[in-house]
Protein backbone atom coordinates (compact mmCIF):
# COMPACT_ATOMS: atom_id res chain seq x y z
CA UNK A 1 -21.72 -45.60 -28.36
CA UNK A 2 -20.01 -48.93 -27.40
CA UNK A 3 -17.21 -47.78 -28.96
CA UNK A 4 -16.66 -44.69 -26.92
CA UNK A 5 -17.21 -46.98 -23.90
CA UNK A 6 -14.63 -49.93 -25.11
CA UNK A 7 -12.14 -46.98 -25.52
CA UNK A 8 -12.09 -46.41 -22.26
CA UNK A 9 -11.03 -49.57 -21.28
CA UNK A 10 -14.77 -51.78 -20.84
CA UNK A 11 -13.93 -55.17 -21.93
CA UNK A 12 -17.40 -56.80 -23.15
CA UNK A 13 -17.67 -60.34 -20.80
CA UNK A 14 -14.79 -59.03 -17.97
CA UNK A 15 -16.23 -56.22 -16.44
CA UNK A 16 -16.92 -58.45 -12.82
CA UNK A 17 -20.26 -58.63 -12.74
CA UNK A 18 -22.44 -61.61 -13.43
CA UNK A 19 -24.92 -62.07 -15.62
CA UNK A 20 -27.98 -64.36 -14.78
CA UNK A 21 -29.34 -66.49 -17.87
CA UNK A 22 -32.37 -68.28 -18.67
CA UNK A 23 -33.04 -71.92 -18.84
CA UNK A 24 -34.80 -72.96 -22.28
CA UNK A 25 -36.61 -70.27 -23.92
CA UNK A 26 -36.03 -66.95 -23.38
CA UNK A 27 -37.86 -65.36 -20.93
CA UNK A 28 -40.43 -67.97 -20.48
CA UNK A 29 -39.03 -70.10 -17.65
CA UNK A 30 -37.25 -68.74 -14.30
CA UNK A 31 -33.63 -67.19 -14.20
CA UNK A 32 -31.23 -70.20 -13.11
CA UNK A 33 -29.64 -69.29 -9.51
CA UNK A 34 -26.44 -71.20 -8.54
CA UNK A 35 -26.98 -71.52 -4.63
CA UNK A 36 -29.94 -70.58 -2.70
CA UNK A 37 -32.80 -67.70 -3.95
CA UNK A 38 -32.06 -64.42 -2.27
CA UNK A 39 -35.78 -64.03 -1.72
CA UNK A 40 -38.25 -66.49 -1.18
CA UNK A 41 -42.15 -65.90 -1.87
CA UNK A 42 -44.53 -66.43 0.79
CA UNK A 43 -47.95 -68.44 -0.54
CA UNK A 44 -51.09 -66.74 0.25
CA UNK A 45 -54.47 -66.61 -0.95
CA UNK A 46 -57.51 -68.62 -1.69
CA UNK A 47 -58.15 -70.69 -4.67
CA UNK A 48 -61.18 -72.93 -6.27
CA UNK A 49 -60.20 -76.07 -7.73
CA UNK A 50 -61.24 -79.51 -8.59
CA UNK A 51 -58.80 -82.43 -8.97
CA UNK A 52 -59.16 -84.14 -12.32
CA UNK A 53 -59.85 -88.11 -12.99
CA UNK A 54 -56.66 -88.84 -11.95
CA UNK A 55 -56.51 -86.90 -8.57
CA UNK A 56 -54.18 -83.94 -10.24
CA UNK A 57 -54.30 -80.92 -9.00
CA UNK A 58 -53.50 -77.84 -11.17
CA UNK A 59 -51.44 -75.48 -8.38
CA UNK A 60 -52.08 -71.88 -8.57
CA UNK A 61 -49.78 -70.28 -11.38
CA UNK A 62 -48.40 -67.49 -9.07
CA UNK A 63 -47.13 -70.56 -6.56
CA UNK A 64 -45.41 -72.30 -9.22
CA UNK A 65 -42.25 -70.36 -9.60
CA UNK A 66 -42.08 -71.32 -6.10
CA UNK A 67 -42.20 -75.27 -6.87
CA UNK A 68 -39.69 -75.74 -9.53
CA UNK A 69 -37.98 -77.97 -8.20
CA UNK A 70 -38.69 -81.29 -5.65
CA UNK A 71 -42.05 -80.59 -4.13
CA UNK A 72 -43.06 -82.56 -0.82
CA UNK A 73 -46.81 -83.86 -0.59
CA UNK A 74 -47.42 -84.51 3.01
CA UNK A 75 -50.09 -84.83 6.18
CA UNK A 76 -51.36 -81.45 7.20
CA UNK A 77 -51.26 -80.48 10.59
CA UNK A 78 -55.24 -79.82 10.22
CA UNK A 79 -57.04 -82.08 7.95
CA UNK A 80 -55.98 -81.34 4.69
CA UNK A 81 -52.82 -81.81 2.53
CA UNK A 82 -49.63 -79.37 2.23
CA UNK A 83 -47.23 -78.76 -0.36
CA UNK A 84 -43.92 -77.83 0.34
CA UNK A 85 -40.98 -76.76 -1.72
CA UNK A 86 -38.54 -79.51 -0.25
CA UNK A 87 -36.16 -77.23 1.59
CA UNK A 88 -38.87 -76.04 3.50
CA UNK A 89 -40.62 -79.21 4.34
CA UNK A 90 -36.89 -80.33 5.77
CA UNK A 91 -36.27 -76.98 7.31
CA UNK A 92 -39.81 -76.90 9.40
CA UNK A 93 -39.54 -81.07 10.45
CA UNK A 94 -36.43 -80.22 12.11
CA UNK A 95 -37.78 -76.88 13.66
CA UNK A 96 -40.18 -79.20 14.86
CA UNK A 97 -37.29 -82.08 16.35
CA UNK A 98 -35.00 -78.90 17.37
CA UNK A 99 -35.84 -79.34 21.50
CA UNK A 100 -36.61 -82.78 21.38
CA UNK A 101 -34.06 -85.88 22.98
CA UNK A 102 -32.63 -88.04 20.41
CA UNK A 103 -34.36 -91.31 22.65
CA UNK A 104 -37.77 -89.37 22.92
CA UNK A 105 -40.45 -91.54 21.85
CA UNK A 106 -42.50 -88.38 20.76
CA UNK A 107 -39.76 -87.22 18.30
CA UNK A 108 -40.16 -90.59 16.74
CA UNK A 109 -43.78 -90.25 16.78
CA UNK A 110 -43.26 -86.84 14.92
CA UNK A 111 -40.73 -88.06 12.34
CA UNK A 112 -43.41 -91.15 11.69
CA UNK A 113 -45.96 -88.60 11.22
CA UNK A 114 -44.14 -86.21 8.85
CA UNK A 115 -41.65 -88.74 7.11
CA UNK A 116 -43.51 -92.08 6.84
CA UNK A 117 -46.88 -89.98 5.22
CA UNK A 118 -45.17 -87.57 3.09
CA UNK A 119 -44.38 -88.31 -0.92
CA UNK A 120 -41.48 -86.45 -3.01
CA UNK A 121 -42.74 -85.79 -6.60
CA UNK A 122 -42.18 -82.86 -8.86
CA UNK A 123 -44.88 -80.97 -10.91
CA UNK A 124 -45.65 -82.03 -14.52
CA UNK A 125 -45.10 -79.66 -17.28
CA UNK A 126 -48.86 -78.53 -17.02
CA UNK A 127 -47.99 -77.06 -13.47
CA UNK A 128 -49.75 -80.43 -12.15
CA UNK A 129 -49.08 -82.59 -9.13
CA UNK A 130 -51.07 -85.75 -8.40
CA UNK A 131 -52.62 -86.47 -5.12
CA UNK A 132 -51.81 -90.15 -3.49
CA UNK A 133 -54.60 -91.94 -2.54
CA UNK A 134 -52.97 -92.37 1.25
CA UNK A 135 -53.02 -88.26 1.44
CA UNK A 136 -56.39 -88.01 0.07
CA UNK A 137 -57.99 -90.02 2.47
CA UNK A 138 -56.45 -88.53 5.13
CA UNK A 139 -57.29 -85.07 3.93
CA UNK A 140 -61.32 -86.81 3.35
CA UNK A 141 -60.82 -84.64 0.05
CA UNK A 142 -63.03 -85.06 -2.94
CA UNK A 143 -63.15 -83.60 -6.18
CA UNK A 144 -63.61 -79.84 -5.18
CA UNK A 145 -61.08 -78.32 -3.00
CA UNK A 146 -59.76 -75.25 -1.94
CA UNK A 147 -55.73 -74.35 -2.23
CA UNK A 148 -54.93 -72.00 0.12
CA UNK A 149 -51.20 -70.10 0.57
CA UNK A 150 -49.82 -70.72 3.50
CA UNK A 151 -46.70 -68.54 4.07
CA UNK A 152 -43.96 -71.93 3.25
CA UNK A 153 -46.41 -73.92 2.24
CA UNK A 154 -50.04 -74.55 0.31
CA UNK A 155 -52.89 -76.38 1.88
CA UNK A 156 -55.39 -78.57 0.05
CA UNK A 157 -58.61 -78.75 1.61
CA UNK A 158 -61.85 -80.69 0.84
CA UNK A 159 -63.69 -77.17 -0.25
CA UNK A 160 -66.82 -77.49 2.63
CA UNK A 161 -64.35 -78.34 5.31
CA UNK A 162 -62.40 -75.59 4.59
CA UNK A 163 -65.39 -72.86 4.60
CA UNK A 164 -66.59 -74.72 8.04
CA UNK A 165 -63.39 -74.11 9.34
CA UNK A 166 -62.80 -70.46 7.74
CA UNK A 167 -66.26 -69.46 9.37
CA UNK A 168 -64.54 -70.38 12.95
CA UNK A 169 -61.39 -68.21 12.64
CA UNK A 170 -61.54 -64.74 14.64
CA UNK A 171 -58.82 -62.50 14.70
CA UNK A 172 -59.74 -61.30 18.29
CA UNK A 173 -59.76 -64.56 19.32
CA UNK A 174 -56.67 -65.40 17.47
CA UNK A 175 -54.98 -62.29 19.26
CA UNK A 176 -55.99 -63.33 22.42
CA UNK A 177 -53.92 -66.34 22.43
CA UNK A 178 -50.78 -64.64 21.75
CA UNK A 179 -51.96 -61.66 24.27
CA UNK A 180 -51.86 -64.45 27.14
CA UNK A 181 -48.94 -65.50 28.47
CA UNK A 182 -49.79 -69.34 28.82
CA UNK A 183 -51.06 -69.08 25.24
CA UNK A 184 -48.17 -70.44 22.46
């Protein structure tokens, strides 16, 4: 068959197109991109876990492909403590400075609170990242937490705090703020 095609003029390796390879093992580890992913995946869902003796936490499989490169460990807006791939974590900070003065004390006071509390690691090769002490004291977490998907980014919660605050969420409520005009 690949004769008949080669006959017609295919040259094997100049037809144009690209091929995308594989780092390391064959179809273990994700495709290599040159440039940024046409798609990104959102992070959602729940998850049970408990940090290990050394304040690791084992982040959900189906988030990891997400996270394979720099990772950003950082304050939570509630308290708890978010992951971010770093792109993201850059990309939302400066959504956040976007309308603010250069000589405004509170964009200072926002760059303090993002920059100064946040910590650039990686994940191990056991899909692991540990947990500064800083962040979990902030976050008041403790052994058992919940990891929760949060569109560009995952939340670590101390596991009770999290159900308390679950129980408190109403989507009528929720709607309502976005139905007002004063709301956000």
């Amino acid at each position: 068959m690949w004769d008949v095609g080669c006959k017609l003029g295919c040259v094997v390796g100049e037809s144009g197109s690209t091929v995308q390879t594989r780092a390391g093992v064959e179809g273990l580890l994700p495709l290599l991109q040159s440039g940024p992913p046409t798609f990104l995946m959102a992070f959602s869902g729940t998850f049970d876990y408990t940090l290990d003796a050394k304040n690791r936490l084992t982040v959900p499989a189906k988030f990891r492909t997400s996270l394979t490169e720099s990772v950003v460990l950082s304050r939570g807006t509630e308290k708890c403590v978010s992951i971010w791939p770093q792109r993201d974590f850059e990309t939302f900070v400066a959504s956040a400075l976007a309308h603010t003065r250069p000589l405004d004390p509170k964009r200072d006071a926002i760059k303090r609170y993002f920059f100064s509390n946040s910590f650039e690691t990686e994940l191990d090769s056991a899909g692991r990242v540990m947990l500064p002490g800083a962040l979990m004291s902030y976050g008041e977490l403790t052994k058992d937490v919940v990891v929760n998907g949060m569109d560009d980014r995952i939340e670590v919660w101390e596991r009770s705090r999290w159900a308390d605050y679950n129980a408190t969420l109403d989507i009528n409520d929720l709607a309502a703020l976005f139905a007002d005009p004063s709301g956000p």
